[in-house]
PDB file of N, CA and C in Angstrom:
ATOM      1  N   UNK A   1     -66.638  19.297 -21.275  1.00  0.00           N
ATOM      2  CA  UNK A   1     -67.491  18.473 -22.071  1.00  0.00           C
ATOM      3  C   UNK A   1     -67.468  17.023 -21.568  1.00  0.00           C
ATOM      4  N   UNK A   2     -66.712  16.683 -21.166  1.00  0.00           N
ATOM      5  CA  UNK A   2     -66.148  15.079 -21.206  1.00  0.00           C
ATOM      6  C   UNK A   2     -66.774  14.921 -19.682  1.00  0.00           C
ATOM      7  N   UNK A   3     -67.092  15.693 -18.794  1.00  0.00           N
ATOM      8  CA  UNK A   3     -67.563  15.793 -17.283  1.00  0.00           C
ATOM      9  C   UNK A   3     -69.364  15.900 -17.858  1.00  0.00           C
ATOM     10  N   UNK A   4     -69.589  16.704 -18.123  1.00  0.00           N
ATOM     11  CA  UNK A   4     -71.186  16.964 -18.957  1.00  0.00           C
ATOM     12  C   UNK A   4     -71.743  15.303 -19.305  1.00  0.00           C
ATOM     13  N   UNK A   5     -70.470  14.654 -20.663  1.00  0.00           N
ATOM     14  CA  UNK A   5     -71.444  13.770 -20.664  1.00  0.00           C
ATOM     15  C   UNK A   5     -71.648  12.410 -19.916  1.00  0.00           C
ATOM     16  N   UNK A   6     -70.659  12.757 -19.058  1.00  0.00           N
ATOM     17  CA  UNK A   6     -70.386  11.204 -17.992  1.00  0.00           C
ATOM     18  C   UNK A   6     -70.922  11.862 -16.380  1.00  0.00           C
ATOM     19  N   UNK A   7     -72.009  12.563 -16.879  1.00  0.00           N
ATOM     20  CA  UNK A   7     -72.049  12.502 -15.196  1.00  0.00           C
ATOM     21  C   UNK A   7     -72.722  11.421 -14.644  1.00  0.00           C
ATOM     22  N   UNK A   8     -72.581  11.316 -13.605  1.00  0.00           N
ATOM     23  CA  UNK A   8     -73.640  10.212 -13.374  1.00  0.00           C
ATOM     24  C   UNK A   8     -72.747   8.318 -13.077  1.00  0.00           C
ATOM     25  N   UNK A   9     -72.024   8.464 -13.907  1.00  0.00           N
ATOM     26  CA  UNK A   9     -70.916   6.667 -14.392  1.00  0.00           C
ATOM     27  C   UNK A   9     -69.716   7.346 -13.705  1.00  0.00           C
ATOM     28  N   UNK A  10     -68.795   8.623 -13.346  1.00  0.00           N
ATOM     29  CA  UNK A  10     -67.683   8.967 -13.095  1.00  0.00           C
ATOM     30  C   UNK A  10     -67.941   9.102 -11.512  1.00  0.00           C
ATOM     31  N   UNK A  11     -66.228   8.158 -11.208  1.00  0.00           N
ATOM     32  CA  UNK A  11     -65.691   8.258 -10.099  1.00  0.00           C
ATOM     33  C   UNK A  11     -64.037   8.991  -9.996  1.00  0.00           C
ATOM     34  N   UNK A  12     -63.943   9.429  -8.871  1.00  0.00           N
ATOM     35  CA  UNK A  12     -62.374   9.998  -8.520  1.00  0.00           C
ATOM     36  C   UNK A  12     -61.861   9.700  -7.721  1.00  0.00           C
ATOM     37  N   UNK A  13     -60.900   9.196  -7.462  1.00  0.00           N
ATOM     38  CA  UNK A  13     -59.919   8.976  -6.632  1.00  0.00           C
ATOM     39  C   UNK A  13     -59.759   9.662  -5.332  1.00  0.00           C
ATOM     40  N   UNK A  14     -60.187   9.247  -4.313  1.00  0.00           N
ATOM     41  CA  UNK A  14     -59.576  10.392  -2.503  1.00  0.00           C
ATOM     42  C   UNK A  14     -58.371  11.100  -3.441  1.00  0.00           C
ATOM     43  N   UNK A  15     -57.269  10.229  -3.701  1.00  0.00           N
ATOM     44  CA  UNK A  15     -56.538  11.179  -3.808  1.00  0.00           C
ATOM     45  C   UNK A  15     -56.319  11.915  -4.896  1.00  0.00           C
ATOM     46  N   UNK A  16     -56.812  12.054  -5.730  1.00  0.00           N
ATOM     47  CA  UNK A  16     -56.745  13.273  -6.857  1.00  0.00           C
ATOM     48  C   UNK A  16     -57.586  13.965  -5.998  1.00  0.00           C
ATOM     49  N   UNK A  17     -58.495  13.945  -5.602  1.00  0.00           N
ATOM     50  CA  UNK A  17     -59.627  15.118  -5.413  1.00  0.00           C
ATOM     51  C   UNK A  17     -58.748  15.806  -4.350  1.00  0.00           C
ATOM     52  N   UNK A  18     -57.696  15.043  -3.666  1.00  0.00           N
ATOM     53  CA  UNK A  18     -56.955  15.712  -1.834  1.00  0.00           C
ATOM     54  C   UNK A  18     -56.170  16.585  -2.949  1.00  0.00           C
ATOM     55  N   UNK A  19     -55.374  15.770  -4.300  1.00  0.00           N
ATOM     56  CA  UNK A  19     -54.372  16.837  -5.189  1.00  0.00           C
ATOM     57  C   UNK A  19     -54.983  17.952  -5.959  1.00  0.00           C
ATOM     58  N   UNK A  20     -56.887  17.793  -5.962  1.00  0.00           N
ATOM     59  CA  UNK A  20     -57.246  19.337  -6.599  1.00  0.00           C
ATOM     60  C   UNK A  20     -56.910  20.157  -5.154  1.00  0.00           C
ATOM     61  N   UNK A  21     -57.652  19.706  -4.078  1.00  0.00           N
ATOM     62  CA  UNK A  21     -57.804  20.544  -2.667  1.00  0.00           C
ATOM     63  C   UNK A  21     -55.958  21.264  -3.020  1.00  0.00           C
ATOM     64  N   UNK A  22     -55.166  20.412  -2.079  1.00  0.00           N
ATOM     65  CA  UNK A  22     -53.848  20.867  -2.247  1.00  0.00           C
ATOM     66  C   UNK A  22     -53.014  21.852  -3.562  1.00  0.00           C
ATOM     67  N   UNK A  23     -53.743  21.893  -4.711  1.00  0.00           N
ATOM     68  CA  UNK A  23     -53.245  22.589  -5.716  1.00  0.00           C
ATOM     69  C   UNK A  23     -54.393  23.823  -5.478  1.00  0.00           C
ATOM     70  N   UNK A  24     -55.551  24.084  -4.913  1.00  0.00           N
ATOM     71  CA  UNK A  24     -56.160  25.340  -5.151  1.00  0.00           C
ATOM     72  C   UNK A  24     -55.836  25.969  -3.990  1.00  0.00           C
ATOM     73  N   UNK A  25     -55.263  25.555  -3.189  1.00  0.00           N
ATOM     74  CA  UNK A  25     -55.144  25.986  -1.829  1.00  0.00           C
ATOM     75  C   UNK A  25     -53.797  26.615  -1.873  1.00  0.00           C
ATOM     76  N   UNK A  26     -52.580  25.916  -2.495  1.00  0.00           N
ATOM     77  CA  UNK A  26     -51.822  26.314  -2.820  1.00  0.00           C
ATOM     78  C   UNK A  26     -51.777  28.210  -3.420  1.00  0.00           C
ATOM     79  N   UNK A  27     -52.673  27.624  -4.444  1.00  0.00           N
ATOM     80  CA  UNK A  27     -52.379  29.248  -5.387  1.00  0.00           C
ATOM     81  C   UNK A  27     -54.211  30.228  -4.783  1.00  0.00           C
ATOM     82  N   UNK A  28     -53.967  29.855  -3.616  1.00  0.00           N
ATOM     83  CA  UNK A  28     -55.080  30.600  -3.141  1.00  0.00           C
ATOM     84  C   UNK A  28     -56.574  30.527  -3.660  1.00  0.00           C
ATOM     85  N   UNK A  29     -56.987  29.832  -4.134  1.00  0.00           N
ATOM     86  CA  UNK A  29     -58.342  29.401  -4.828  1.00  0.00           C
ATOM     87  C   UNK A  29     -59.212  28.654  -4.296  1.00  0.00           C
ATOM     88  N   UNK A  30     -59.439  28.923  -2.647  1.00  0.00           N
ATOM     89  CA  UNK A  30     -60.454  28.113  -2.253  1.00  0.00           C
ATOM     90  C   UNK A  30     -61.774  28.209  -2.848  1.00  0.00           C
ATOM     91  N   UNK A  31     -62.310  29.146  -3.485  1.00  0.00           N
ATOM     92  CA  UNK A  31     -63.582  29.740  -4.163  1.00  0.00           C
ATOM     93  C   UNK A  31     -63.895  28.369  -5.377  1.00  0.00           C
ATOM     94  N   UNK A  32     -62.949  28.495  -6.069  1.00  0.00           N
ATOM     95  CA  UNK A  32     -62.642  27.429  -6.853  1.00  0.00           C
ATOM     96  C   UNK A  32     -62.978  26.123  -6.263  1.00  0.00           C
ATOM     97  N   UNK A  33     -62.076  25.962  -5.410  1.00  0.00           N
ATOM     98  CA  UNK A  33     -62.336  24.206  -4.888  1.00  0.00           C
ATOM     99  C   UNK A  33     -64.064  24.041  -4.184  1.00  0.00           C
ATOM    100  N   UNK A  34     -64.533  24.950  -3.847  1.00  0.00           N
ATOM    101  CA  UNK A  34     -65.438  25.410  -3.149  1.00  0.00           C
ATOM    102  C   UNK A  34     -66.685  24.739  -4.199  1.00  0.00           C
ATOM    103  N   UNK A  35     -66.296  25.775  -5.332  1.00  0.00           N
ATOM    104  CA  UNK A  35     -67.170  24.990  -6.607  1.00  0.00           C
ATOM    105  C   UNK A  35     -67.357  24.209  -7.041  1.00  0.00           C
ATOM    106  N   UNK A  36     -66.521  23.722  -7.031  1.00  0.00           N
ATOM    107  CA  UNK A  36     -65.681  21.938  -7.288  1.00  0.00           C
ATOM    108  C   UNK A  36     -66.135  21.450  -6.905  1.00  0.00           C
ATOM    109  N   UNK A  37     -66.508  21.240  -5.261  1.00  0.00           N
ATOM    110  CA  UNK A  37     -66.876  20.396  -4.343  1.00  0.00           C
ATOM    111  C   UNK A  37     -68.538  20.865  -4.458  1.00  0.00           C
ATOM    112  N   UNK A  38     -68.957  21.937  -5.088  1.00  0.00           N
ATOM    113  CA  UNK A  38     -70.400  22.090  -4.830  1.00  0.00           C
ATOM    114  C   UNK A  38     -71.203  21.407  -6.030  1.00  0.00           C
ATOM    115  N   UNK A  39     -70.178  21.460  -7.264  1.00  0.00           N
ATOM    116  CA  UNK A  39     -71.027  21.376  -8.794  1.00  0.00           C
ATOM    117  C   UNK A  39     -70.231  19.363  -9.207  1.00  0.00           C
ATOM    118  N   UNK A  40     -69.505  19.381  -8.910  1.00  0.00           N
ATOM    119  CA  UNK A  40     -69.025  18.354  -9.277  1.00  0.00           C
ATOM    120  C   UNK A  40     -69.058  16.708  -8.372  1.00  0.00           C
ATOM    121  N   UNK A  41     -68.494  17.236  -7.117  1.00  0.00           N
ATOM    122  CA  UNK A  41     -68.860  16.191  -6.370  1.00  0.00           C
ATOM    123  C   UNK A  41     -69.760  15.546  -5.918  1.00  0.00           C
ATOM    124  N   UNK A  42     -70.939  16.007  -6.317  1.00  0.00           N
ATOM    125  CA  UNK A  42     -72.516  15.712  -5.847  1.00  0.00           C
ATOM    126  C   UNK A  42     -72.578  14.209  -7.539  1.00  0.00           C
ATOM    127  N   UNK A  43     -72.211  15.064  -8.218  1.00  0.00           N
ATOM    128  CA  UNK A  43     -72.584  14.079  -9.152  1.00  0.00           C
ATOM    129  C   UNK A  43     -71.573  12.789  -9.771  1.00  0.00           C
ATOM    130  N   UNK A  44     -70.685  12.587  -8.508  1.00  0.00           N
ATOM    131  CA  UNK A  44     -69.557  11.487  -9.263  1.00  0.00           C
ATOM    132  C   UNK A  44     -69.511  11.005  -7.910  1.00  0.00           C
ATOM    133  N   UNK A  45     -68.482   9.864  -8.215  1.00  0.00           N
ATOM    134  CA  UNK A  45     -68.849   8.869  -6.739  1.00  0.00           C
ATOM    135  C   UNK A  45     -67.344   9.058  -6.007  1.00  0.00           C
ATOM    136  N   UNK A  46     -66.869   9.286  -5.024  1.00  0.00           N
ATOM    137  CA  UNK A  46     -65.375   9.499  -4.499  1.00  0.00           C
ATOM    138  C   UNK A  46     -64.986   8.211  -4.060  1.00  0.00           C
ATOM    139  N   UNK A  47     -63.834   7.350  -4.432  1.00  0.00           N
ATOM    140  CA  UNK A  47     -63.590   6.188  -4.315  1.00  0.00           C
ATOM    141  C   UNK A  47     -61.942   6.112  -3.767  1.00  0.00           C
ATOM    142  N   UNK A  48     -61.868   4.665  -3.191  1.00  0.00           N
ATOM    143  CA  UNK A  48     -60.549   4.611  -2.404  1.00  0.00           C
ATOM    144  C   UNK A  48     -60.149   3.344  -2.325  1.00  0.00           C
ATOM    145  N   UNK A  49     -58.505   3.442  -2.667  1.00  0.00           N
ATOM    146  CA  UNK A  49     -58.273   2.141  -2.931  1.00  0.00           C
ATOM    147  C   UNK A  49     -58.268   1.091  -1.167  1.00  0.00           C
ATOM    148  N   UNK A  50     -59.081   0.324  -1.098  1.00  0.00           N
ATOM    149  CA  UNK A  50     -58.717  -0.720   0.051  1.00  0.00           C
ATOM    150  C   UNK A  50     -57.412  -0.638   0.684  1.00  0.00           C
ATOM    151  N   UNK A  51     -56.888  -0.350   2.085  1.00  0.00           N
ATOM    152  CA  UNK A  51     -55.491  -0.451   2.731  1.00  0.00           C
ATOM    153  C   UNK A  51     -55.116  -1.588   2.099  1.00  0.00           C
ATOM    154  N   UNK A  52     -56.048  -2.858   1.863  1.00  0.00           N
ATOM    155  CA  UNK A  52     -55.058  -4.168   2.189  1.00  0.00           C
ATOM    156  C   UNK A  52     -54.456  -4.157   1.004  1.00  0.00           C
ATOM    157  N   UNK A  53     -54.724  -3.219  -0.392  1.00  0.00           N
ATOM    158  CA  UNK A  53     -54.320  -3.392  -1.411  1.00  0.00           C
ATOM    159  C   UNK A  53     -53.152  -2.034  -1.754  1.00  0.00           C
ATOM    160  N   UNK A  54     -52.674  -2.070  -0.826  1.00  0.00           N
ATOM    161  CA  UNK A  54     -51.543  -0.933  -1.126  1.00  0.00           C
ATOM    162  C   UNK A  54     -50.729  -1.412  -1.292  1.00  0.00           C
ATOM    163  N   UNK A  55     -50.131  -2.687  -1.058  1.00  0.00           N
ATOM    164  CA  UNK A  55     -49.417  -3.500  -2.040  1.00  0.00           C
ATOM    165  C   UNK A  55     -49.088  -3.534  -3.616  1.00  0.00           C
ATOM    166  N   UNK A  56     -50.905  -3.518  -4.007  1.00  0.00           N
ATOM    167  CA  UNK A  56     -50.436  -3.427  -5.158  1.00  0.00           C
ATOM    168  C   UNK A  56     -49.915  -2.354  -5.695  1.00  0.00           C
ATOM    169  N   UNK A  57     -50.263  -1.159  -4.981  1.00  0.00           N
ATOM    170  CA  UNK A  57     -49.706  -0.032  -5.868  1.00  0.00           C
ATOM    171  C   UNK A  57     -48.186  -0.010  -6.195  1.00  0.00           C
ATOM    172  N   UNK A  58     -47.394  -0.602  -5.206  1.00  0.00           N
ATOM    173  CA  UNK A  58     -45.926  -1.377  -4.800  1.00  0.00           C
ATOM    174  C   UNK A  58     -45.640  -1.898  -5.936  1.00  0.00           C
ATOM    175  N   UNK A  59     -46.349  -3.098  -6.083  1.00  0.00           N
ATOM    176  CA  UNK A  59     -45.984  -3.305  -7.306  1.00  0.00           C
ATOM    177  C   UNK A  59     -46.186  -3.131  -8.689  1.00  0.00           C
ATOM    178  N   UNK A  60     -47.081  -2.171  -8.743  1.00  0.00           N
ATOM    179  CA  UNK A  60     -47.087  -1.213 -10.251  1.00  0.00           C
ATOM    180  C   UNK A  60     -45.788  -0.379 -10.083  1.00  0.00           C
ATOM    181  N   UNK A  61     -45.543  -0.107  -9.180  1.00  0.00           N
ATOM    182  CA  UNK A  61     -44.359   0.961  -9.319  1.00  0.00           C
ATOM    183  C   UNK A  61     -42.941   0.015 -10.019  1.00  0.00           C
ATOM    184  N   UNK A  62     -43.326  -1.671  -9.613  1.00  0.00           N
ATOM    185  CA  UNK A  62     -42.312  -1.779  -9.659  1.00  0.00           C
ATOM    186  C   UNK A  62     -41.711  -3.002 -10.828  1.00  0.00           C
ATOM    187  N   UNK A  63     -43.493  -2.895 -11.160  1.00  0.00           N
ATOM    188  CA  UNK A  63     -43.707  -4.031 -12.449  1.00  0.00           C
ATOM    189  C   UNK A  63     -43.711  -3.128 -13.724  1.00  0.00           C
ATOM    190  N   UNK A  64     -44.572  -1.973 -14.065  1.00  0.00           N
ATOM    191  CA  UNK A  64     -45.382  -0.930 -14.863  1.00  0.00           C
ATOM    192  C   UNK A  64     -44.152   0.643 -14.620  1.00  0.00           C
ATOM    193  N   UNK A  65     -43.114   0.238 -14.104  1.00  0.00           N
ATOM    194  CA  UNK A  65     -42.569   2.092 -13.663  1.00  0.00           C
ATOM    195  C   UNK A  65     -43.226   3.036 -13.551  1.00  0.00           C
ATOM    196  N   UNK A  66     -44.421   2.967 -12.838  1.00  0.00           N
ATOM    197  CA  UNK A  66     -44.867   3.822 -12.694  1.00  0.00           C
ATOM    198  C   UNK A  66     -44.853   4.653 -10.960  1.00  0.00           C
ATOM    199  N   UNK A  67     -45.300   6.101 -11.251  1.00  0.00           N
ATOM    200  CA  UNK A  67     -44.884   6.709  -9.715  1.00  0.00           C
ATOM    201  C   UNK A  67     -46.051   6.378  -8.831  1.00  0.00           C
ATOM    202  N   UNK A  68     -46.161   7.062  -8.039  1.00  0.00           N
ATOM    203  CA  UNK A  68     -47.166   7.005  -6.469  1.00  0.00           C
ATOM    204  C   UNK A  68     -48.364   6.735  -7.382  1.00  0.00           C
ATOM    205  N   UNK A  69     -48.575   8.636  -7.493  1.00  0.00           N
ATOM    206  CA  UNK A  69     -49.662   8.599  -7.941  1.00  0.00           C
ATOM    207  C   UNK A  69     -50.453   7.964  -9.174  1.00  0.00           C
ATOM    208  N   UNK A  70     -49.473   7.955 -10.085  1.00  0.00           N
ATOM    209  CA  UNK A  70     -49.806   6.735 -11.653  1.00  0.00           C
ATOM    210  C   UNK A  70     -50.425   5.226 -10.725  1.00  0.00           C
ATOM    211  N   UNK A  71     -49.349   4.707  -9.840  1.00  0.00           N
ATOM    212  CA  UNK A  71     -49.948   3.444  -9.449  1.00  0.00           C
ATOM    213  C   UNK A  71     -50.750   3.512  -8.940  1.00  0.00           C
ATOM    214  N   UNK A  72     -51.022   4.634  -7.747  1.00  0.00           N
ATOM    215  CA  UNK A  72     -52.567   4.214  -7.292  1.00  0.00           C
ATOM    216  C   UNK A  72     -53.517   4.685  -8.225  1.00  0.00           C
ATOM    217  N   UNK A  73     -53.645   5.339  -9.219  1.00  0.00           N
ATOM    218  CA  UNK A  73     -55.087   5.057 -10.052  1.00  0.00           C
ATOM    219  C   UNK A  73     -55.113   4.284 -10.616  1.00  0.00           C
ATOM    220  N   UNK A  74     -53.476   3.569 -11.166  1.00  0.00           N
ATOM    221  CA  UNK A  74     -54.177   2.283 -11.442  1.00  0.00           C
ATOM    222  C   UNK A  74     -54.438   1.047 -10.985  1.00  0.00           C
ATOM    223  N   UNK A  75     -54.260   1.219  -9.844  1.00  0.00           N
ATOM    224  CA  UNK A  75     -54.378   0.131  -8.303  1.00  0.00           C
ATOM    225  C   UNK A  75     -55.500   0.484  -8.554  1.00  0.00           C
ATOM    226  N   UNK A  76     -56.254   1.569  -8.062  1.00  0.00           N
ATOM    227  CA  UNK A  76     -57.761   1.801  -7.877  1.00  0.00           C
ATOM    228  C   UNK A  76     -58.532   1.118  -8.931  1.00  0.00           C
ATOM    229  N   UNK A  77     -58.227   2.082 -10.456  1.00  0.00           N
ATOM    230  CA  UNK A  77     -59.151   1.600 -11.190  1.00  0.00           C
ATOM    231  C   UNK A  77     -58.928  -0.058 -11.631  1.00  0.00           C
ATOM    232  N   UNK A  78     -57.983  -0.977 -11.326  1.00  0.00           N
ATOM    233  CA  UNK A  78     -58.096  -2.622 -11.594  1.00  0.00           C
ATOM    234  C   UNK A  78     -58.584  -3.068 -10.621  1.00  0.00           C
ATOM    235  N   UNK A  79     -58.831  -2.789  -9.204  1.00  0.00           N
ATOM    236  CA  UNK A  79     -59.909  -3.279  -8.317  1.00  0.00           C
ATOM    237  C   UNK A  79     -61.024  -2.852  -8.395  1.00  0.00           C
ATOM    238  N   UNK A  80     -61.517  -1.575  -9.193  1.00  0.00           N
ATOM    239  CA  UNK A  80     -62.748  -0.964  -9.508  1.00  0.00           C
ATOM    240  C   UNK A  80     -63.473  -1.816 -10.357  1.00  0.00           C
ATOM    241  N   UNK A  81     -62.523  -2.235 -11.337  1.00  0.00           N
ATOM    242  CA  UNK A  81     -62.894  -2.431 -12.925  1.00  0.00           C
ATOM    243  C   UNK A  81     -63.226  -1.119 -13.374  1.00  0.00           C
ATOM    244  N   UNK A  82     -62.668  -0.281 -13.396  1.00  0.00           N
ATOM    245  CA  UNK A  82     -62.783   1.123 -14.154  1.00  0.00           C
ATOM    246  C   UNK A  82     -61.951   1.487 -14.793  1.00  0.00           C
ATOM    247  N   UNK A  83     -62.491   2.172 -16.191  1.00  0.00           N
ATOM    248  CA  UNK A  83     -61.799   2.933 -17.296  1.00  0.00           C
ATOM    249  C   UNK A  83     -60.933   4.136 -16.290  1.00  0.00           C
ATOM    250  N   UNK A  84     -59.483   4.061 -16.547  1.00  0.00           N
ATOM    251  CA  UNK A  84     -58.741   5.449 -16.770  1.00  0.00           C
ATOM    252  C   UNK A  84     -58.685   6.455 -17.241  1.00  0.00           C
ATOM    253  N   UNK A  85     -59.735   7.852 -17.363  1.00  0.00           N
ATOM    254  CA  UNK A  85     -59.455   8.712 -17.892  1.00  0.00           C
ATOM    255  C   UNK A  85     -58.140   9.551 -17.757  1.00  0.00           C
ATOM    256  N   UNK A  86     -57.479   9.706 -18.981  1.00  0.00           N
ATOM    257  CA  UNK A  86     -56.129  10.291 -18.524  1.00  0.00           C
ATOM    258  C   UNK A  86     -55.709  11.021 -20.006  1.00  0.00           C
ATOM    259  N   UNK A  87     -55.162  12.287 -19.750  1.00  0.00           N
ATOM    260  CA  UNK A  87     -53.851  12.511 -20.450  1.00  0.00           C
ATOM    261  C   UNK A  87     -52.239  12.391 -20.105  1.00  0.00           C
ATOM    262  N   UNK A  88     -52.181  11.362 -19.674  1.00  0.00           N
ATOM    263  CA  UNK A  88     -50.829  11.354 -18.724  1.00  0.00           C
ATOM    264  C   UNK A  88     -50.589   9.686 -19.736  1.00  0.00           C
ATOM    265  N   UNK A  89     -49.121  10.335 -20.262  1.00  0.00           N
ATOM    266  CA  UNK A  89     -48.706   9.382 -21.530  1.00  0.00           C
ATOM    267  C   UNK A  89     -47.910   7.946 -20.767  1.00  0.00           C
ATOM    268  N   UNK A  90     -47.869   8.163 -19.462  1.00  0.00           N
ATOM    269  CA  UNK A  90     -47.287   7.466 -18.941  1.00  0.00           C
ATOM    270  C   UNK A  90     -48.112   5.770 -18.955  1.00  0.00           C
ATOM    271  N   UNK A  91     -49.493   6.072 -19.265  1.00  0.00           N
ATOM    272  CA  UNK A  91     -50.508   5.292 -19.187  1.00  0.00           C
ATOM    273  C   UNK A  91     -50.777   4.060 -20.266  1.00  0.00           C
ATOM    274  N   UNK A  92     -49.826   4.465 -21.221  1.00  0.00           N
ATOM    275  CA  UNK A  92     -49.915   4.205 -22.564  1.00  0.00           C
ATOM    276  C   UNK A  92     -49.005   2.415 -22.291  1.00  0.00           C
ATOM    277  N   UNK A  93     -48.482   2.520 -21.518  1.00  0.00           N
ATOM    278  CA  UNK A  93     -48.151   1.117 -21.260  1.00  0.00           C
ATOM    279  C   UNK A  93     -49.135  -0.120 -20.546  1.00  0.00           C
ATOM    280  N   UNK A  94     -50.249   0.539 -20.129  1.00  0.00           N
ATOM    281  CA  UNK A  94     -50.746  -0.623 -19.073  1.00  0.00           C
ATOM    282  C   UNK A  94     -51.911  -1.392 -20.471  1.00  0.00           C
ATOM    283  N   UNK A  95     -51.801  -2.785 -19.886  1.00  0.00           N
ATOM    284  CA  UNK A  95     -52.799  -3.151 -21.088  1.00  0.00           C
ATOM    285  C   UNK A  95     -54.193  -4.167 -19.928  1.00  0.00           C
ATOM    286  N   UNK A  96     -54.416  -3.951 -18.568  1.00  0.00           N
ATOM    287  CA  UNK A  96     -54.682  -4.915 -18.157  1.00  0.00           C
ATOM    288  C   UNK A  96     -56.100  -4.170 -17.604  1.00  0.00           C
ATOM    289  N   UNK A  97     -56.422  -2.823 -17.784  1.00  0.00           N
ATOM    290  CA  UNK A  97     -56.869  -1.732 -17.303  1.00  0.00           C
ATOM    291  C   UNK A  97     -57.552  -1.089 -18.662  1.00  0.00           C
ATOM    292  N   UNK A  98     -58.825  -0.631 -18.714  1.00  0.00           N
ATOM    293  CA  UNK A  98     -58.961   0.190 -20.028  1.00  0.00           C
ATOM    294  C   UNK A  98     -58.701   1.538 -19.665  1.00  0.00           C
ATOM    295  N   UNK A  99     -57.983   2.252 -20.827  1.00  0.00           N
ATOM    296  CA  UNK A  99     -57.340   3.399 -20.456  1.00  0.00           C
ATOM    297  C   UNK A  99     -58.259   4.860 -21.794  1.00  0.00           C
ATOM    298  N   UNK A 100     -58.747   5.468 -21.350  1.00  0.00           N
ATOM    299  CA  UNK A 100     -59.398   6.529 -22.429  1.00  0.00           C
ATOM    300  C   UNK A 100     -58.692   7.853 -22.392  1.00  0.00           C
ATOM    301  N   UNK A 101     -57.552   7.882 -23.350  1.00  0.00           N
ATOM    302  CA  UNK A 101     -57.072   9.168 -23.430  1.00  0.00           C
ATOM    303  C   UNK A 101     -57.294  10.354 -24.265  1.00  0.00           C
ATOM    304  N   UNK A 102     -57.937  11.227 -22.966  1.00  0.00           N
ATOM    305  CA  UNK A 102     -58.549  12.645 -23.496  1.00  0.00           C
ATOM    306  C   UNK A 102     -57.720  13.439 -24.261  1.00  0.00           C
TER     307      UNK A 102
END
């Protein structure tokens, strides 16, 4: 539902989309990712945080405790200016970022 009504405004991260690839590939589901990449990716924008700003993800890890992947979406989305969609409670600390938990 939440993909339905944001198509069109939603972006993803290189690397979540490399962690769907790597998790369907894993449990054998290229068919799956296949779909993924046919029904979904056409209609959202694939985004990446700038090298020169991998810094900051550094220091979310080390300002915010947060891990790799927590910091770079939210490295990404504060140079985006983009909302966080997340159920990941870890999120519940950042206040500098709007965060929408599904």
């Amino acid at each position: 539902m939440f993909l339905n009504n944001n198509i069109g405004i939603l972006n993803i991260t290189d690397f979540s989309f490399h962690s769907i690839g790597v998790i369907m590939f894993r449990y054998a589901k290229e068919d799956i990712f296949q779909k993924f990449i046919e029904d979904v990716i056409p209609n959202i924008q694939l985004i990446s945080l700038p090298i020169k700003l991998y810094m900051e993800v550094i220091n979310a890890k080390i300002n915010l405790n947060l891990d790799f992947d927590d910091a770079y979406q939210y490295s990404t989305a504060k140079y985006y200016e983009l909302t966080v969609a997340t159920m990941d409670k870890d999120f519940k600390k950042i206040k500098d970022v709007d965060i929408l938990f599904l």
